[in-house]
C-alpha atoms as a PDB file:
ATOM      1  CA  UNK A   1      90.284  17.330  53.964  1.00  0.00           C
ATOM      2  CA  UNK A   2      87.559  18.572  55.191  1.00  0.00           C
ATOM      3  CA  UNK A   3      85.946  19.776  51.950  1.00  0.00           C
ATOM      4  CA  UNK A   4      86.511  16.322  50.652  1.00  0.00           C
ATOM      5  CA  UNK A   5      84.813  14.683  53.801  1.00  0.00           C
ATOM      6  CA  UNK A   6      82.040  17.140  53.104  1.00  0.00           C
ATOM      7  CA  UNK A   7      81.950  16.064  49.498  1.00  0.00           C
ATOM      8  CA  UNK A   8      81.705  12.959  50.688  1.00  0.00           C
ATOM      9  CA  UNK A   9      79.241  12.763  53.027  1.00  0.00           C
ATOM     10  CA  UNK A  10      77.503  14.553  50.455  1.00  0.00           C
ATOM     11  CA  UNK A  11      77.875  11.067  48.157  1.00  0.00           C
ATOM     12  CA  UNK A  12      76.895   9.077  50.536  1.00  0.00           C
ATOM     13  CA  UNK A  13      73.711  10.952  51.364  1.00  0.00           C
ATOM     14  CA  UNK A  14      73.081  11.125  47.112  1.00  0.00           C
ATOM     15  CA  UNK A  15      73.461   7.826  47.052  1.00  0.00           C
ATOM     16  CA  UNK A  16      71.433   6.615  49.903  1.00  0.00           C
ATOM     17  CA  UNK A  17      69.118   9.249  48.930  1.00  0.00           C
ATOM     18  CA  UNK A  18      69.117   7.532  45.310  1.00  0.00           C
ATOM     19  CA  UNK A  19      68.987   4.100  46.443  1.00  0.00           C
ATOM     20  CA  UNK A  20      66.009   4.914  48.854  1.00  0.00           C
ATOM     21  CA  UNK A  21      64.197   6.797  45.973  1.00  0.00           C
ATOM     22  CA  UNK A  22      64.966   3.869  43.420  1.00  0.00           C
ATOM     23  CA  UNK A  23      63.815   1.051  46.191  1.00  0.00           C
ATOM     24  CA  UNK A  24      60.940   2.946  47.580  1.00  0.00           C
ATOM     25  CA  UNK A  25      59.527   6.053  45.786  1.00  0.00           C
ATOM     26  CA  UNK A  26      60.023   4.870  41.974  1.00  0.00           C
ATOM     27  CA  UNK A  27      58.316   1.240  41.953  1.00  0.00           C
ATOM     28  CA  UNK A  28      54.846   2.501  43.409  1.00  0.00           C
ATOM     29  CA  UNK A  29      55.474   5.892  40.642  1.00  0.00           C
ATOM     30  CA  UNK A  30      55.968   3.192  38.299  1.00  0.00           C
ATOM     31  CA  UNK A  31      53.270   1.080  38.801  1.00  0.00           C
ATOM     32  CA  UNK A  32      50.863   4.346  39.511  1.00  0.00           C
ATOM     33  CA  UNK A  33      52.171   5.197  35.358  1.00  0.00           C
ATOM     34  CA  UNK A  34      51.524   2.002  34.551  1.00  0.00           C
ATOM     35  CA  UNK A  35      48.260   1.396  35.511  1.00  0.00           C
ATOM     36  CA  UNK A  36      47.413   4.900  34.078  1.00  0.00           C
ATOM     37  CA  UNK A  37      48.978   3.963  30.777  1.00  0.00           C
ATOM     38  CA  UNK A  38      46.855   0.335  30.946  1.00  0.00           C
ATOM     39  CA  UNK A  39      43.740   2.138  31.748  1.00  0.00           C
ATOM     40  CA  UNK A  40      44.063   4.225  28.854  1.00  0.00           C
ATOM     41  CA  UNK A  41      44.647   2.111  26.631  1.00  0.00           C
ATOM     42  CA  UNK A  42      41.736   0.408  27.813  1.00  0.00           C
ATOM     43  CA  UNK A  43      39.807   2.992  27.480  1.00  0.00           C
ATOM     44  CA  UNK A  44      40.848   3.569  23.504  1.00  0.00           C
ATOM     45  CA  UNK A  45      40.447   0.217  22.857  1.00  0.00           C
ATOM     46  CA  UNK A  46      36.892   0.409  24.462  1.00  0.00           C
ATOM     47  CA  UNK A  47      36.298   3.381  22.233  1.00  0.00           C
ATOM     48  CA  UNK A  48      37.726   1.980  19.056  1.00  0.00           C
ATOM     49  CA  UNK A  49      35.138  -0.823  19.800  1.00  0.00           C
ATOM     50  CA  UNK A  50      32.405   1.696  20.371  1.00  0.00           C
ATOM     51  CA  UNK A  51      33.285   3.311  17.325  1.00  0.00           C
ATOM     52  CA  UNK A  52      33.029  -0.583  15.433  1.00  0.00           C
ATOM     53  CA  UNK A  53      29.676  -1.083  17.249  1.00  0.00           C
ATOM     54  CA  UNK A  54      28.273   1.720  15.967  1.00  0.00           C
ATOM     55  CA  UNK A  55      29.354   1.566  12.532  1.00  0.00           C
ATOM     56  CA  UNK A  56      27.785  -2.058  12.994  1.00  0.00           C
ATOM     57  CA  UNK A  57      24.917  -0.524  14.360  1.00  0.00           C
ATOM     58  CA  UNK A  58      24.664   2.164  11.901  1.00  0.00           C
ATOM     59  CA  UNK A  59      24.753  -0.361   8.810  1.00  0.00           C
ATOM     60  CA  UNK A  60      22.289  -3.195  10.715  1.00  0.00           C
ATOM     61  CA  UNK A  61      19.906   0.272  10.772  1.00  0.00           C
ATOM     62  CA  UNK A  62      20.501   1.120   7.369  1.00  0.00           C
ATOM     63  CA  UNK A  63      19.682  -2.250   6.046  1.00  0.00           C
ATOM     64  CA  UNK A  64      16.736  -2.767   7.796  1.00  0.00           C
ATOM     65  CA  UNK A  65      15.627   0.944   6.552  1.00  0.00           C
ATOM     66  CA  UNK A  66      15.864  -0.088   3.057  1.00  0.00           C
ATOM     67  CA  UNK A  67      14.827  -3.825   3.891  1.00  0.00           C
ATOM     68  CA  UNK A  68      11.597  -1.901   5.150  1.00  0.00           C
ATOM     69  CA  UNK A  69      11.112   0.610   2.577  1.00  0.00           C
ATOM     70  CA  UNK A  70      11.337  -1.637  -0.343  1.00  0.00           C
ATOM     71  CA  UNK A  71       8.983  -3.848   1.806  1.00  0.00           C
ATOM     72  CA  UNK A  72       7.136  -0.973   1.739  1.00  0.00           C
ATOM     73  CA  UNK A  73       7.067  -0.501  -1.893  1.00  0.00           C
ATOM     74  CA  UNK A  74       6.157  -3.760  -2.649  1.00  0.00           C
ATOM     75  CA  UNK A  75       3.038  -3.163  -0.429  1.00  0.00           C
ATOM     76  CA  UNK A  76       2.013  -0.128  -1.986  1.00  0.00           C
ATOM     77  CA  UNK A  77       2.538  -1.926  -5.574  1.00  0.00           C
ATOM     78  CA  UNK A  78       0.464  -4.674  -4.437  1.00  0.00           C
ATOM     79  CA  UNK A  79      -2.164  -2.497  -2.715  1.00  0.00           C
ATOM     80  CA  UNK A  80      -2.107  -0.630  -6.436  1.00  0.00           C
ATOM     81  CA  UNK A  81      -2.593  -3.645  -8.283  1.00  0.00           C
ATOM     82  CA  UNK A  82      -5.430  -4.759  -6.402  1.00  0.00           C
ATOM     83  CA  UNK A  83      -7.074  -1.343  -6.130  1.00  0.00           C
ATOM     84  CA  UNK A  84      -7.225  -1.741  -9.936  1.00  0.00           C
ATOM     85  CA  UNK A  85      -8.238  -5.076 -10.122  1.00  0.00           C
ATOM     86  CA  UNK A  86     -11.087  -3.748  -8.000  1.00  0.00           C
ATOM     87  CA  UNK A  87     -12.060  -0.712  -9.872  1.00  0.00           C
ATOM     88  CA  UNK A  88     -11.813  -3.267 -13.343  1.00  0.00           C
ATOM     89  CA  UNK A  89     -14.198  -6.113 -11.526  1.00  0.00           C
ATOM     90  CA  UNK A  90     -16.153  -2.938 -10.871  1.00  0.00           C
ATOM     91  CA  UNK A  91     -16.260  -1.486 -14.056  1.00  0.00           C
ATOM     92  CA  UNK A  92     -17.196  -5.035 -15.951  1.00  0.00           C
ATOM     93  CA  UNK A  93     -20.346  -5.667 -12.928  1.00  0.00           C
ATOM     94  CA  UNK A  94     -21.336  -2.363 -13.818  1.00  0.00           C
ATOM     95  CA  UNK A  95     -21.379  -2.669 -17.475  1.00  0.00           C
ATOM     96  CA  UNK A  96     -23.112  -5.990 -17.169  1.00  0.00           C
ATOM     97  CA  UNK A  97     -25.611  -4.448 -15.203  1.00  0.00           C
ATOM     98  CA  UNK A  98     -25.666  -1.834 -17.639  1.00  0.00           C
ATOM     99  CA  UNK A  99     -26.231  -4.261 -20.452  1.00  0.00           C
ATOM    100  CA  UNK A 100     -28.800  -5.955 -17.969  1.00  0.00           C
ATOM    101  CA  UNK A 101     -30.499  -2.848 -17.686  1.00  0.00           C
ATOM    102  CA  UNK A 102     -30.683  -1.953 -21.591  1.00  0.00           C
ATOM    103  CA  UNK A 103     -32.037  -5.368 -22.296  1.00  0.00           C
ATOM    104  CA  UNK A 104     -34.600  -5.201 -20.203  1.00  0.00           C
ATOM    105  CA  UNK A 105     -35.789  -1.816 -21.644  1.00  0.00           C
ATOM    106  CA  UNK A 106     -35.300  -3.230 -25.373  1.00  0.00           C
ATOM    107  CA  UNK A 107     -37.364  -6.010 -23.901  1.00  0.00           C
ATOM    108  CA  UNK A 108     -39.998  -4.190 -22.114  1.00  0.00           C
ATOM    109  CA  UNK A 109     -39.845  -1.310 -24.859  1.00  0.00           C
ATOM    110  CA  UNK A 110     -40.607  -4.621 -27.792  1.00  0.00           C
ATOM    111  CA  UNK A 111     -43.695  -5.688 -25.253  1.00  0.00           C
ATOM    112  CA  UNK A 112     -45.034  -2.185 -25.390  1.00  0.00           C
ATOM    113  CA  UNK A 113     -44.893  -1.859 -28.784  1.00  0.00           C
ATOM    114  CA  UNK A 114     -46.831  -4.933 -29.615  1.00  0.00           C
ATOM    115  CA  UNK A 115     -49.172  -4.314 -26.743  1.00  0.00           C
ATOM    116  CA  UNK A 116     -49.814  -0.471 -28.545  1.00  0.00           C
ATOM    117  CA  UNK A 117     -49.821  -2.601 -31.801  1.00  0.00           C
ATOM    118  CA  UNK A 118     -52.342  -4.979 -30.806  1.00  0.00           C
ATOM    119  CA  UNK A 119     -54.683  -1.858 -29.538  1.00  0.00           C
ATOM    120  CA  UNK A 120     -53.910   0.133 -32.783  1.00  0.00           C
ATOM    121  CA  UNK A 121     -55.013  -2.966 -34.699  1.00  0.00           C
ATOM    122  CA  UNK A 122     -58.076  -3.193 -32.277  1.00  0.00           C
ATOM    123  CA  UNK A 123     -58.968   0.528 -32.857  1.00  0.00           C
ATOM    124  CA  UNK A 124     -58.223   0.477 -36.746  1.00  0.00           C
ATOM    125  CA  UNK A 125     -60.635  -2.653 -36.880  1.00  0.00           C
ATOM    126  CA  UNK A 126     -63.619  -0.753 -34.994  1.00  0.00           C
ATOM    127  CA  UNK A 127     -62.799   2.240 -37.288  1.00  0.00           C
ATOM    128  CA  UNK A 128     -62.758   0.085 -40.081  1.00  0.00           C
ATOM    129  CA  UNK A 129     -65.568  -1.789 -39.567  1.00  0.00           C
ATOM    130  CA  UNK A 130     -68.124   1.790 -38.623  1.00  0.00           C
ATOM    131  CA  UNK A 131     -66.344   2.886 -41.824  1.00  0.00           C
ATOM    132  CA  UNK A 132     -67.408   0.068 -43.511  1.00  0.00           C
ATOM    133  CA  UNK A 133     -70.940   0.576 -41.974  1.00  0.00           C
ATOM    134  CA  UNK A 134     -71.004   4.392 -43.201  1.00  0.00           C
ATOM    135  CA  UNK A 135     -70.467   3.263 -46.334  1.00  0.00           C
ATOM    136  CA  UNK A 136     -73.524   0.497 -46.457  1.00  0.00           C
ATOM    137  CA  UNK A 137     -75.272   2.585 -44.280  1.00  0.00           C
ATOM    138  CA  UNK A 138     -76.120  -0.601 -42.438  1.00  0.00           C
ATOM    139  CA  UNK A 139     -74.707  -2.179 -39.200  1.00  0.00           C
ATOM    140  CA  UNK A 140     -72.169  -4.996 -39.437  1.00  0.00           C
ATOM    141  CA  UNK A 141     -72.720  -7.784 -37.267  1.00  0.00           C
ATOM    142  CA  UNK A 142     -69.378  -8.281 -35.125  1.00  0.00           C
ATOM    143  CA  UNK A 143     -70.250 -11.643 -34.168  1.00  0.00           C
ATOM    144  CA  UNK A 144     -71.021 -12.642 -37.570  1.00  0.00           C
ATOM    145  CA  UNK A 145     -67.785 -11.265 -39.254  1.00  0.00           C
ATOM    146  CA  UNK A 146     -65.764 -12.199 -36.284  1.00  0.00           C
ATOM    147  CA  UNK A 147     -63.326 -13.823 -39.006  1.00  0.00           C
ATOM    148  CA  UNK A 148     -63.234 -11.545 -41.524  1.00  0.00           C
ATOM    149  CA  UNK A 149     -62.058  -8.545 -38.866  1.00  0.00           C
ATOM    150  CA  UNK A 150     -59.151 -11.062 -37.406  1.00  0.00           C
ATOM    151  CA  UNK A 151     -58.051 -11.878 -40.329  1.00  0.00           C
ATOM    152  CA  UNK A 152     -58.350  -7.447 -41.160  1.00  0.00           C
ATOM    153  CA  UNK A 153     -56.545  -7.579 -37.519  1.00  0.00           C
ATOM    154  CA  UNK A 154     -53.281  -9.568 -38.468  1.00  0.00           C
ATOM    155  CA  UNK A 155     -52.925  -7.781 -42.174  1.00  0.00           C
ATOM    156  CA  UNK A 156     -52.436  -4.748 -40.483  1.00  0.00           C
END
């Protein structure tokens, strides 16, 4: 009997060895896994919604890129459009000056004409009229022909 008062003795202590482990070693183990296992799933779900935010992020970003570069666009189309309006308001002062310009010259190049004209006239009359005194071999009287060399003045 005395192996089986060894054997059990040897229960008894496995059992109150088991019932002290199960009441006071395995609830705190427990919990400790527990609150691992929570915390890690927190953390996860933190990084899943890190991984959401980003991808949020990410898009937001992209959007306002191409929100800014067809903003962008437009500017430089507008900036083109007006460079060209500029260089055709240009382009039209400068041929109106240029027209400006020419008339002016026609106008001032018609005055200088008649003005050389008017003194070729003058000059042909005087030749005229000491040709016409060569030929009588006597002076002509300017005053008293005044007529007759105006009226020799607007034939030619």
């Amino acid at each position: 009997m005395n192996l089986n008062a060894t054997l059990f003795a040897q229960f008894v202590v496995f059992f109150i060895l088991a019932l002290f482990t199960m009441k006071f070693v395995w609830p705190p183990l427990i919990k400790a896994l527990d609150e691992r296992a929570k915390k890690i799933a927190d953390g996860l779900a933190a990084a899943d919604r890190g991984k959401a935010d980003l991808a949020a992020a990410e898009k937001r970003a992209s959007a306002e890129l191409a929100t800014a570069r067809d903003e962008g666009q437009k500017r430089i189309g507008e900036a083109e459009k007006r460079g060209q309006l500029i260089i055709d308001e240009a382009k039209k002062v400068a041929s109106e000056e240029a027209a400006r310009i020419i008339a002016n010259a026609k106008a001032e190049a018609e005055q200088q004409m008649t003005k050389a004209r008017e003194e070729l006239r003058g000059e042909v009359a005087t030749l005229a009229v000491k040709g016409a005194e060569q030929i009588l071999k006597r002076e002509v009287n300017l005053a008293a022909h005044a007529d007759l060399l105006n009226q020799l003045k607007t034939e030619l």
